[in-house]
Protein backbone atom coordinates (compact mmCIF):
# COMPACT_ATOMS: atom_id res chain seq x y z
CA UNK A 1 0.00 0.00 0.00
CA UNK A 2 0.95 3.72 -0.75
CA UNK A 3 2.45 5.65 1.99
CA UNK A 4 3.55 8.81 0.20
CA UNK A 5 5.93 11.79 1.77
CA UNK A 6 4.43 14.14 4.36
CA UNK A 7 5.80 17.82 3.43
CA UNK A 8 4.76 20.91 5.38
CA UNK A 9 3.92 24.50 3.66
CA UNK A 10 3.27 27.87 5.96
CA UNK A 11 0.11 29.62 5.73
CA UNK A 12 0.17 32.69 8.13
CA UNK A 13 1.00 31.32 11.01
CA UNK A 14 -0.03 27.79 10.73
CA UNK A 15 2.14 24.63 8.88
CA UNK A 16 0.13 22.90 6.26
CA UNK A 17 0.63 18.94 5.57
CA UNK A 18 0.26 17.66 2.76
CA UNK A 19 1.36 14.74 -0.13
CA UNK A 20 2.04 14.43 -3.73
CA UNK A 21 0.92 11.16 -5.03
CA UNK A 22 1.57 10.06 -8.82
CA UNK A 23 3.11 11.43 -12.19
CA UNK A 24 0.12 12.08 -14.57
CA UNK A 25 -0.49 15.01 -16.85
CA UNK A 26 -3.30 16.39 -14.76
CA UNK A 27 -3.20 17.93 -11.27
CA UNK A 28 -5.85 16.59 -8.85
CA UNK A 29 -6.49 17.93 -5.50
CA UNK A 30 -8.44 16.38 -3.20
CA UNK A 31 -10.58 18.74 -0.47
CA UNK A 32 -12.22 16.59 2.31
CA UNK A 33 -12.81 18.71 4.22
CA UNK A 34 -12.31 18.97 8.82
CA UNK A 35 -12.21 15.35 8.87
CA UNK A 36 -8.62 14.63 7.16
CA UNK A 37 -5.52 13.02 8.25
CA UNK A 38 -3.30 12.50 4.89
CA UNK A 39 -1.09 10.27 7.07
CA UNK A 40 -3.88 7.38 8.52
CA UNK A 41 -6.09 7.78 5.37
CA UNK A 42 -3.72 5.41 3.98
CA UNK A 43 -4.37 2.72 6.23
CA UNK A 44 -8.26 2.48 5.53
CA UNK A 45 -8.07 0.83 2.45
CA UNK A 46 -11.03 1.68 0.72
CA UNK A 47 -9.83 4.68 0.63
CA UNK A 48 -6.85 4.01 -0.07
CA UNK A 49 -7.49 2.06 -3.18
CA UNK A 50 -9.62 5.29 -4.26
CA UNK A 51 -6.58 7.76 -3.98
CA UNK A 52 -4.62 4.54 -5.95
CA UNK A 53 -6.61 5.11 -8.74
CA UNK A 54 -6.61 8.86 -9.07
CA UNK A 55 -3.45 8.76 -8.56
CA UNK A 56 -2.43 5.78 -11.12
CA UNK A 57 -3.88 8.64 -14.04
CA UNK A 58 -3.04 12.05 -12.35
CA UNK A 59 -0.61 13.81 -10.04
CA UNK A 60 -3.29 13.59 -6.53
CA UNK A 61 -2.60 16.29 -4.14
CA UNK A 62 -3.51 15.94 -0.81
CA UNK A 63 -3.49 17.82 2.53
CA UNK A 64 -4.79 18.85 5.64
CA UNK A 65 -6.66 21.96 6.93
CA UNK A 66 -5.56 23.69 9.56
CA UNK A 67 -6.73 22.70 12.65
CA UNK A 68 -6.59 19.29 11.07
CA UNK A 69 -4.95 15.92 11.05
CA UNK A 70 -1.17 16.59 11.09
CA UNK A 71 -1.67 20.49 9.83
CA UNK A 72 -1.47 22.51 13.02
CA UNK A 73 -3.64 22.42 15.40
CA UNK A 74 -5.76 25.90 16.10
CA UNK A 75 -7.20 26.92 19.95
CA UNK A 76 -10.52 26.32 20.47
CA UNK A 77 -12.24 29.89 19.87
CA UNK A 78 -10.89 30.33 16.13
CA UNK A 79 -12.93 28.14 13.76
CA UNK A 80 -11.19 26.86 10.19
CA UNK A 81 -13.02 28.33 8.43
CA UNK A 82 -14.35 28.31 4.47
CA UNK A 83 -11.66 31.07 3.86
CA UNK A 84 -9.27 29.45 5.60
CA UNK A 85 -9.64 25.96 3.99
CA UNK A 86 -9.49 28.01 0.49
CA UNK A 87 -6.35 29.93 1.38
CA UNK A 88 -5.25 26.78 3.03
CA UNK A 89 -5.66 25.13 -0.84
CA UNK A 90 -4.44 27.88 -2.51
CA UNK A 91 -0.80 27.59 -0.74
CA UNK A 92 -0.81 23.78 -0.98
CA UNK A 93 -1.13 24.00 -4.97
CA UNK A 94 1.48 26.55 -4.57
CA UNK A 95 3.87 23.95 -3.00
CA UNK A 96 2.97 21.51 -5.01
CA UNK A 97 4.43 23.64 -7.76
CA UNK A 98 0.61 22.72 -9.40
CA UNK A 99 -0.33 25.91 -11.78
CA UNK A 100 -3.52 24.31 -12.54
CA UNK A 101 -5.40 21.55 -11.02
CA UNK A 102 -8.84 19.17 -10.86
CA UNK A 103 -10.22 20.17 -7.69
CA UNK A 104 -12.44 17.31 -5.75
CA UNK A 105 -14.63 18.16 -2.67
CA UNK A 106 -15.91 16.10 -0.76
CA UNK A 107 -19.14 17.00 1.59
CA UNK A 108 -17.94 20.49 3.40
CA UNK A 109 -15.15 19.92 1.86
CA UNK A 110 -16.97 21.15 -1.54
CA UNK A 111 -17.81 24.43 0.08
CA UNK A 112 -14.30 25.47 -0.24
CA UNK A 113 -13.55 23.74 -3.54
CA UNK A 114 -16.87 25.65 -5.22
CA UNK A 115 -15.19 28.87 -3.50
CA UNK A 116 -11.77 28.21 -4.92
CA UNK A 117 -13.23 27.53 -8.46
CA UNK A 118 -15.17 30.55 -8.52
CA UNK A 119 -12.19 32.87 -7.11
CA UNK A 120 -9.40 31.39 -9.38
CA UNK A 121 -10.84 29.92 -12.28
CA UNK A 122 -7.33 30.20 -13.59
CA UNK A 123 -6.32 27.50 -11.03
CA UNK A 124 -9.20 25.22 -11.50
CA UNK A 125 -9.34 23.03 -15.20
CA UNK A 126 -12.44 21.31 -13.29
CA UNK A 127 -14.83 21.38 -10.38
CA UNK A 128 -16.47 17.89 -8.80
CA UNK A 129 -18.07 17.74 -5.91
CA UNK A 130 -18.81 14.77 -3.82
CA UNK A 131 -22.06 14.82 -1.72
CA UNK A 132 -21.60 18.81 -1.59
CA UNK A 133 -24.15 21.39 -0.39
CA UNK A 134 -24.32 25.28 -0.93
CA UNK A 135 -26.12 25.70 2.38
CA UNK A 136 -27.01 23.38 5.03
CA UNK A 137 -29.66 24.64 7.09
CA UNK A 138 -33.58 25.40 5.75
CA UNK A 139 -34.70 28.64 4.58
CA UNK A 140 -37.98 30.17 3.07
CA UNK A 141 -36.16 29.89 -0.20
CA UNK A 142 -34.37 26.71 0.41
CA UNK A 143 -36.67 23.46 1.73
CA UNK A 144 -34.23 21.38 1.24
CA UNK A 145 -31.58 21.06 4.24
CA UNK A 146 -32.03 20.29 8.08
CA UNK A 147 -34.16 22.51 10.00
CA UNK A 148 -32.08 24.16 12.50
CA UNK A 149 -33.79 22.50 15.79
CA UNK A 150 -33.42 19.14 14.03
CA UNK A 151 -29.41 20.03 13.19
CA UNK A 152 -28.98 20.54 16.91
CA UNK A 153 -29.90 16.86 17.44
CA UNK A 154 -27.82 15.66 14.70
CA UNK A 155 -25.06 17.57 16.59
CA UNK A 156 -25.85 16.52 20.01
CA UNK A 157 -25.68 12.36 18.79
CA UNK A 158 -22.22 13.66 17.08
CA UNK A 159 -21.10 15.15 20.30
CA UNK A 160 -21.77 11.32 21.61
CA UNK A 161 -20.47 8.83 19.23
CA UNK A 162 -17.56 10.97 17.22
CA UNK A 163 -14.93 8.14 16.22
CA UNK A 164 -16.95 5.23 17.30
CA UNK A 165 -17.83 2.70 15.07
CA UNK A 166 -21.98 3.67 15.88
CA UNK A 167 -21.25 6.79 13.68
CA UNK A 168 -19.41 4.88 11.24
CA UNK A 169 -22.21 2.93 10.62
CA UNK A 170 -24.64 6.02 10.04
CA UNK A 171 -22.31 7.89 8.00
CA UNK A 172 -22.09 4.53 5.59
CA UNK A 173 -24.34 1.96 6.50
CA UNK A 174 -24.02 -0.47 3.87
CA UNK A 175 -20.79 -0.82 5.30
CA UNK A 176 -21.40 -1.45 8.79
CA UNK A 177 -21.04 -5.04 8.94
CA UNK A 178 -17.23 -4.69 7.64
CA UNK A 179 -15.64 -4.89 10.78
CA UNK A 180 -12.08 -3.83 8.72
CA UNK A 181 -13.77 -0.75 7.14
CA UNK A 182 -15.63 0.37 10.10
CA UNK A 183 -12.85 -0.08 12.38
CA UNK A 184 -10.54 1.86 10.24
CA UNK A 185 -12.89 4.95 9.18
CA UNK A 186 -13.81 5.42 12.84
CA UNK A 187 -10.15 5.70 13.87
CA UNK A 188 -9.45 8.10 10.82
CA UNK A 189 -12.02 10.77 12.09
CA UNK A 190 -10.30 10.58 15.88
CA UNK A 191 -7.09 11.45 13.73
CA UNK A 192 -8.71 14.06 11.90
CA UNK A 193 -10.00 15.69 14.48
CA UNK A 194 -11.23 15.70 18.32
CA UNK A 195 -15.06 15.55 19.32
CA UNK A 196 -14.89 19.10 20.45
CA UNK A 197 -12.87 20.36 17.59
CA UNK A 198 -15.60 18.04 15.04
CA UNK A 199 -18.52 19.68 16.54
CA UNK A 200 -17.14 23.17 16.86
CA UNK A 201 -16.26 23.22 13.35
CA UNK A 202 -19.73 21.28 12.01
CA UNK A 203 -21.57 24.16 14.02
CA UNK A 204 -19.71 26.69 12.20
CA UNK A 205 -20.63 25.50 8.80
CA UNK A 206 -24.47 25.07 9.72
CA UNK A 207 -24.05 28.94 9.37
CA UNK A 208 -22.20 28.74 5.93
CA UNK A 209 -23.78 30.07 2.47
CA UNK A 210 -22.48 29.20 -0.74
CA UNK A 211 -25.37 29.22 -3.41
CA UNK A 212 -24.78 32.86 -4.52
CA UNK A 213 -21.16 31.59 -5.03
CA UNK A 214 -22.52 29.05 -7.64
CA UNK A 215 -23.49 31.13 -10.85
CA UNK A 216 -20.05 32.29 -10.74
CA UNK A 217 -18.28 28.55 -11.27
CA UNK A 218 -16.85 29.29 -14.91
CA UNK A 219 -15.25 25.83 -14.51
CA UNK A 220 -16.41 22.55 -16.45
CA UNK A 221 -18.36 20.82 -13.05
CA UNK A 222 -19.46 17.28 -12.02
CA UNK A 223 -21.63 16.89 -9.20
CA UNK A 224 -22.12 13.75 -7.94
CA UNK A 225 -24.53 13.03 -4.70
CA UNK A 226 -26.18 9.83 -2.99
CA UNK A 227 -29.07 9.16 -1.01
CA UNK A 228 -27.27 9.37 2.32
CA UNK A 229 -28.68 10.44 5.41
CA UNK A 230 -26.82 13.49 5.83
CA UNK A 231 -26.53 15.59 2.83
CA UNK A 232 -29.36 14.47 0.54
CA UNK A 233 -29.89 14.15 -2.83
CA UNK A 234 -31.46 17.51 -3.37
CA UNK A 235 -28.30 19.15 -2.45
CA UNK A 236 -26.24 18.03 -5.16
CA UNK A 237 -29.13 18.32 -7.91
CA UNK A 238 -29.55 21.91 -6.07
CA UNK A 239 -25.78 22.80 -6.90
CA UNK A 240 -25.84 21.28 -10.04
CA UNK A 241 -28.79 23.43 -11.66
CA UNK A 242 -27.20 26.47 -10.02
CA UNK A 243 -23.48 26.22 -11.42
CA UNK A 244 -23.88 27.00 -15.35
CA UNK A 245 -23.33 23.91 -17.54
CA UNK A 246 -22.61 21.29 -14.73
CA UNK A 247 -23.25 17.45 -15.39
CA UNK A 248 -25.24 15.77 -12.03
CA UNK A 249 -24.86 12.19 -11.71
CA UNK A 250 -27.39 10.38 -9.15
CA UNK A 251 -25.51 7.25 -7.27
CA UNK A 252 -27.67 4.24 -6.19
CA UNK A 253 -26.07 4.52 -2.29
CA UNK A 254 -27.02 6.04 0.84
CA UNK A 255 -22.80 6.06 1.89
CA UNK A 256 -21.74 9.61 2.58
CA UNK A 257 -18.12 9.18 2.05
CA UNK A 258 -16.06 8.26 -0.74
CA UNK A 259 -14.33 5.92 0.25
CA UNK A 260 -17.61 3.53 0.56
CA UNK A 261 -18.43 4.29 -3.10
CA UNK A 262 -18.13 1.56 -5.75
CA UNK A 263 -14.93 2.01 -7.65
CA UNK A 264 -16.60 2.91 -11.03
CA UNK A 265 -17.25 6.14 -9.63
CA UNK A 266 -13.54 6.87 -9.97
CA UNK A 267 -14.16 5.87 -13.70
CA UNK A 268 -16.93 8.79 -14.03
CA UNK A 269 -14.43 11.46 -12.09
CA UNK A 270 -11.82 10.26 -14.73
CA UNK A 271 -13.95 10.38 -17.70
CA UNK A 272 -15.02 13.67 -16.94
CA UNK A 273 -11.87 15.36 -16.04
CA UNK A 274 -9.71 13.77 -18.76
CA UNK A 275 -12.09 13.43 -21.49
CA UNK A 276 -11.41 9.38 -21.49
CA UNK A 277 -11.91 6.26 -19.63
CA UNK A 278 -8.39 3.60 -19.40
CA UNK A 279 -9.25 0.04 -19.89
CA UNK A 280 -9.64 -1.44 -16.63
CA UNK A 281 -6.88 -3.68 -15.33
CA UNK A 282 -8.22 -7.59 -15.04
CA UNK A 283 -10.33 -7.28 -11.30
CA UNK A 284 -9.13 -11.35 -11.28
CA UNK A 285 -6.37 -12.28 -10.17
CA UNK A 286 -4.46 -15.41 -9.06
CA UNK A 287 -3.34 -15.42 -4.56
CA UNK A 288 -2.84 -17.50 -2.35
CA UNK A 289 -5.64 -16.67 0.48
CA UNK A 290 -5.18 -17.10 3.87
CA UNK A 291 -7.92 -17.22 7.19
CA UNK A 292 -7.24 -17.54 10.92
CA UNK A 293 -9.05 -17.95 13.79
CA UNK A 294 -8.75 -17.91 17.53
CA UNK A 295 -9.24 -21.34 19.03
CA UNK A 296 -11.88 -21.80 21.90
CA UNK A 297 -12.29 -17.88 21.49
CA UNK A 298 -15.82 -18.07 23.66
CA UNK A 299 -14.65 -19.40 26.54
CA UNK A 300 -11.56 -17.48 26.29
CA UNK A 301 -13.50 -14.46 26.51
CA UNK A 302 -16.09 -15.64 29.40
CA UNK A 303 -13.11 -16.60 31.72
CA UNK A 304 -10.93 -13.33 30.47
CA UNK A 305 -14.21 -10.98 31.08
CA UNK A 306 -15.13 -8.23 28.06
CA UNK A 307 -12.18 -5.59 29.39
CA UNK A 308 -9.14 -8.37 29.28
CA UNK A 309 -10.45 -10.21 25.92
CA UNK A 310 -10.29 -6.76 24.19
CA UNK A 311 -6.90 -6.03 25.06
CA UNK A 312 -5.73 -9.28 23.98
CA UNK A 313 -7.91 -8.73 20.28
CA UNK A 314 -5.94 -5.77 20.38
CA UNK A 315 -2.76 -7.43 20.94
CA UNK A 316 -3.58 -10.21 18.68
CA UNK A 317 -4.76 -7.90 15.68
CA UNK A 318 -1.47 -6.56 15.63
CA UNK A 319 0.11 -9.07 15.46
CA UNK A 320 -1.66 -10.18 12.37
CA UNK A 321 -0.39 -7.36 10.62
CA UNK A 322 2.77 -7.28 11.70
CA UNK A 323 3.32 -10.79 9.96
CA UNK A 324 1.24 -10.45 7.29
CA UNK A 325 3.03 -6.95 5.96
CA UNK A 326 6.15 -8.90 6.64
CA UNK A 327 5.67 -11.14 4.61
CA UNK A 328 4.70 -8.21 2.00
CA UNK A 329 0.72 -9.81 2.01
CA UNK A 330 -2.14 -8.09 1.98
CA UNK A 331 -4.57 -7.85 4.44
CA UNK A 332 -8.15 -7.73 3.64
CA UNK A 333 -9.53 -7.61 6.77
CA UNK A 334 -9.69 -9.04 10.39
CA UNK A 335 -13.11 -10.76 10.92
CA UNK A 336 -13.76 -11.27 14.62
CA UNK A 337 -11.27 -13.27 16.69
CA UNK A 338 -9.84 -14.03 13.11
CA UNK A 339 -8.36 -12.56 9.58
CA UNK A 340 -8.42 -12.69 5.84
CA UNK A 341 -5.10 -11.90 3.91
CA UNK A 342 -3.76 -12.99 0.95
CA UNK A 343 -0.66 -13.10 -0.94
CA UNK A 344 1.23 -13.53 -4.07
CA UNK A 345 2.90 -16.60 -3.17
CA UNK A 346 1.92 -19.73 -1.65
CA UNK A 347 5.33 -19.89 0.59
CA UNK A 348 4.67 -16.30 1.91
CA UNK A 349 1.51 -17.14 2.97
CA UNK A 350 2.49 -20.12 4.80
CA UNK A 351 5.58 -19.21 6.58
CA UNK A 352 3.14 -16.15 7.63
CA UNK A 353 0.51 -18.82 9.17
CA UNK A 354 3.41 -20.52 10.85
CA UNK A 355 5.33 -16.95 12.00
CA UNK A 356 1.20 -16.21 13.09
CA UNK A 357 1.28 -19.69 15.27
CA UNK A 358 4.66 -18.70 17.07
CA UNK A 359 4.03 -15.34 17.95
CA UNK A 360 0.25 -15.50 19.12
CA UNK A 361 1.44 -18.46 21.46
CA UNK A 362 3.50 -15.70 23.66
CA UNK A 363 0.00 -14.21 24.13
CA UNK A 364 -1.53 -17.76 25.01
CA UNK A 365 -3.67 -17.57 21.92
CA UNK A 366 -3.74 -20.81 19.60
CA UNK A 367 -5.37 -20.36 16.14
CA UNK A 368 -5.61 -22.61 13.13
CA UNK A 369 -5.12 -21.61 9.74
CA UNK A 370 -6.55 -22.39 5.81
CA UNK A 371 -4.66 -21.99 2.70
CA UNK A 372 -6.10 -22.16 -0.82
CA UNK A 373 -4.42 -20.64 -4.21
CA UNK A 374 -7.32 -19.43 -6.87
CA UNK A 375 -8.52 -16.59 -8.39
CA UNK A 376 -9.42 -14.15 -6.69
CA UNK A 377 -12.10 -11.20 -7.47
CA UNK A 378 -11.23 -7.96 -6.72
CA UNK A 379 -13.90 -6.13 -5.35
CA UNK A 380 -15.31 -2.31 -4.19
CA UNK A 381 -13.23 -0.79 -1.39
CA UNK A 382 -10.44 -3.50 -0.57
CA UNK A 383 -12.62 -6.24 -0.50
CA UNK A 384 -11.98 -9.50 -1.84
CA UNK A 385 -14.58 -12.89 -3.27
CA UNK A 386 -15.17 -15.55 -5.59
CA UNK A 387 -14.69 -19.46 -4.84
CA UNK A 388 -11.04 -19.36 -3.78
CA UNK A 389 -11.91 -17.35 -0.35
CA UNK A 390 -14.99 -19.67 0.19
CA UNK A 391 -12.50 -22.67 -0.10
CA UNK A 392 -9.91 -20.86 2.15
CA UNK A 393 -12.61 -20.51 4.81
CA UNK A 394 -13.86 -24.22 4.69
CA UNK A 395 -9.90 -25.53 4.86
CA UNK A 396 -9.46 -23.34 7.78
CA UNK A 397 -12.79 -25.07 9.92
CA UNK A 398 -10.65 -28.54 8.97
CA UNK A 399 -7.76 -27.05 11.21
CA UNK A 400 -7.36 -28.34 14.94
CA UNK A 401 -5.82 -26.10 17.50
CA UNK A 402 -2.20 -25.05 15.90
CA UNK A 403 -2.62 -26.63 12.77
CA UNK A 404 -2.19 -24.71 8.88
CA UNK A 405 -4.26 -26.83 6.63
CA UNK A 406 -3.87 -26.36 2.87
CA UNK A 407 -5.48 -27.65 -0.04
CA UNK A 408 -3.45 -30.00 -2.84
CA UNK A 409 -3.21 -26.54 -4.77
CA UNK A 410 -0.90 -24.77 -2.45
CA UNK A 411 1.15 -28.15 -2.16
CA UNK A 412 1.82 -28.59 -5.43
CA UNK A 413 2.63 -24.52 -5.80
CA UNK A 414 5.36 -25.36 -3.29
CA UNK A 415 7.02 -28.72 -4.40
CA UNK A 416 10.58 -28.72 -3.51
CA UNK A 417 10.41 -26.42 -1.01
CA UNK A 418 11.04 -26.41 2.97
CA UNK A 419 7.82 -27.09 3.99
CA UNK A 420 6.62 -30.82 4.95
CA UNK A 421 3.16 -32.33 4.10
CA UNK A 422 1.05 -34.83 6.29
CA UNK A 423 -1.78 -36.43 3.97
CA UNK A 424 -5.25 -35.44 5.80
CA UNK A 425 -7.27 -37.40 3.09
CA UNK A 426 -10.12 -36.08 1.06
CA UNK A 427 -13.06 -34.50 2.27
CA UNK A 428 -15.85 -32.60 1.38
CA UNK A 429 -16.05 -28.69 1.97
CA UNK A 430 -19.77 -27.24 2.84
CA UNK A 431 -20.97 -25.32 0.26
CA UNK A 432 -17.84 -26.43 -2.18
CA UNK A 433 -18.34 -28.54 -5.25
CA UNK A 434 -16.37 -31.82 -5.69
CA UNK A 435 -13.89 -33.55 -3.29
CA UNK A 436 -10.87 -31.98 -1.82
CA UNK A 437 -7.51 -33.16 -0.79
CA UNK A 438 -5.92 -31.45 2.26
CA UNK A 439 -2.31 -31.62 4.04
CA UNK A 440 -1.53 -30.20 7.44
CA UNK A 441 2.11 -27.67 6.95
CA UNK A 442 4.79 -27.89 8.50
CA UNK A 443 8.38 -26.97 8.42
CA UNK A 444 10.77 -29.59 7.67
């Protein structure tokens, strides 16, 4: 995965972060807004794999506010405001050495970009906006946002679950049963910013007016919106018919972020602000996948009690990474008291199931592991499917306590190597055609 250089410009008195990513012709710079931390965005990988493919056809610039992420921070009675955030872009682009540039906003976020593109059309060969608004609140000319009173409750449940997973899971609810993508956007907001910092600056733009900004975009303009909870898709179509010439593109989602969009959405921004689509590299490929699980994890957890077992999840998930990036795999996602991670190598993956065994012994944990090499689909965000994983899974549940089961597949993939095979016989997998041959792995 990307982690690109962190470099610092000055604005006034405050020291902007923020990252070049990629060699394309065409400047992109990304505006998300208060909630940004260039440096742990990388480690949520839907995201992640967004920012990969912006950046595999354009130079992506990145950064972070003022008052956010790794910027610097700002005391509590000065807001970052829209100005600032615009200013704030202005010097990045300037630092960036970037004379002209795509600009993409993302929810308040778009506030400054629609700002920017209307002050320096010069600087701006294209406008799109990601779940934007012009305004936020109701008014006798504007039905269409949250009624102040009812914006005061919205803020009050923020003030409550800020960086918990229970706000994850409003923000983008189809993806609130992915434990990986849940766990890793709620820990990106407490990067980006603190609950009193969040709400302070959320209250500030319920006061914030953009639509007499909009007849002034000069810019070719995308807007794209969803049917999330928070922004609407009135909003965007609001923006759209306001900015002269700009396309509107309705997405079949209630996600408010990015990141939770399917990938093809990166497609449209492409298409738009290059005039073409790429072919699309094969989303099949051939790994070696790779599940674990914690063995006798209930009563582990009754006789640890709910404080004790979470530390040791805690200790245990990082441990899985750990092993897994050592041995330069990939992992999709930790499920539970277990993981999914796959690699381009059979032998990688098993010495990590073995390195896995070792370490999480230290902590008293035993797991067992399941190996299968197959093709792979590559899915939205960083997610992974097709009949390899389901056969990865089933090997696993053949696995005693210690054990790393494979299937004939990874054994041939590894003839001659230092690993030994004991002959488990063939069985059948639930829910997997045919019959399958499995060996237990071990070092020789």
């Amino acid at each position: 995965m990307i982690q690109p250089e962190t470099k610092y410009t000055k604005v006034d008195d405050s020291w902007i972060a923020y990252q070049v990513v990629g060699d394309g012709p065409i400047d992109v710079c990304f505006v998300g807004g208060f909630t940004s931390n260039i440096e742990t965005i990388w480690d949520w990988p839907s995201f992640a794999r967004i920012f990969e493919r912006i950046a595999s056809w354009s130079r992506l610039i990145l950064f972070d506010p003022r008052g956010s992420g790794v910027s610097d921070p700002l005391p509590y009675d000065r807001e970052p405001t829209w100005e600032n955030l615009t200013q704030d872009l202005r010097s990045v682009l300037d630092a960036a050495g970037s004379r002209r540039a795509a600009i993409l906003g993302q929810v308040d976020g778009a506030l400054a970009a629609i700002l920017f593109a209307a002050t320096y059309p010069d600087r701006s060969s294209a406008l799109v906006l990601w779940n934007g608004y012009a305004r936020s609140t109701t008014a006798p000319d504007y039905p269409i946002g949250w009624a102040p009173e009812m914006q005061d409750s919205l803020f009050d449940v923020y003030d409550k679950i800020w960086g918990r997973i229970d706000m994850v899971s409003l923000v983008d609810p189809s993806r609130a049963e992915d434990a990986g993508y849940v766990r890793a956007m709620a820990r990106y907001m407490r990067t980006s910013s603190s609950p009193g910092r969040a709400l302070a600056t959320m209250r500030y733009y319920q006061f914030v007016d953009a639509r007499s900004t909009l007849p002034s975009v000069r810019v070719p303009t995308l807007v794209l919106a969803s049917h999330n909870l928070f922004i609407g898709i009135e909003a965007g179509k609001y923006i759209a018919a306001h900015i002269p010439g700009a396309r509107f593109v309705e997405v079949a989602s209630k996600d408010l972020t990015l990141a939770a969009m399917p990938i093809e959405i990166v497609d449209e921004i492409e298409e738009f602000v290059t005039g073409s689509r790429r072919t699309v590299a094969a989303d099949r490929v051939l790994a070696t996948v790779l599940f674990t699980d914690i063995v006798g994890s209930t009563e582990k957890a009754a006789n640890l009690g709910d404080r004790r077992w979470k530390e040791l999840l805690a200790s245990h998930d990082r441990t899985l990474r750990d092993e897994v990036q050592r041995q330069n795999g990939r992992l999709v996602n930790t499920i539970g008291d277990g993981m999914l991670a796959t690699f381009d190598g059979p032998g990688r993956a098993i010495r990590c199931a073995h390195a896995l065994g070792r370490a999480l012994e230290t902590l008293d944990i035993r797991i067992r592991a399941g190996l299968h090499t197959g093709e792979i689909e590559l899915r939205e965000g960083d997610d992974i499917g097709g009949i390899a994983v389901h056969i990865a899974s089933r090997v696993m549940h053949e696995a005693g306590p210690g054990e790393v089961i494979c299937s004939r597949t990874v054994k041939d993939l590894v003839a001659g190597s230092e690993f030994a095979f004991d002959d488990r016989g063939v069985c059948t997998l639930k829910g997997v055609p045919d019959q399958w041959q499995l060996y237990a792995v071990r070092q020789a």
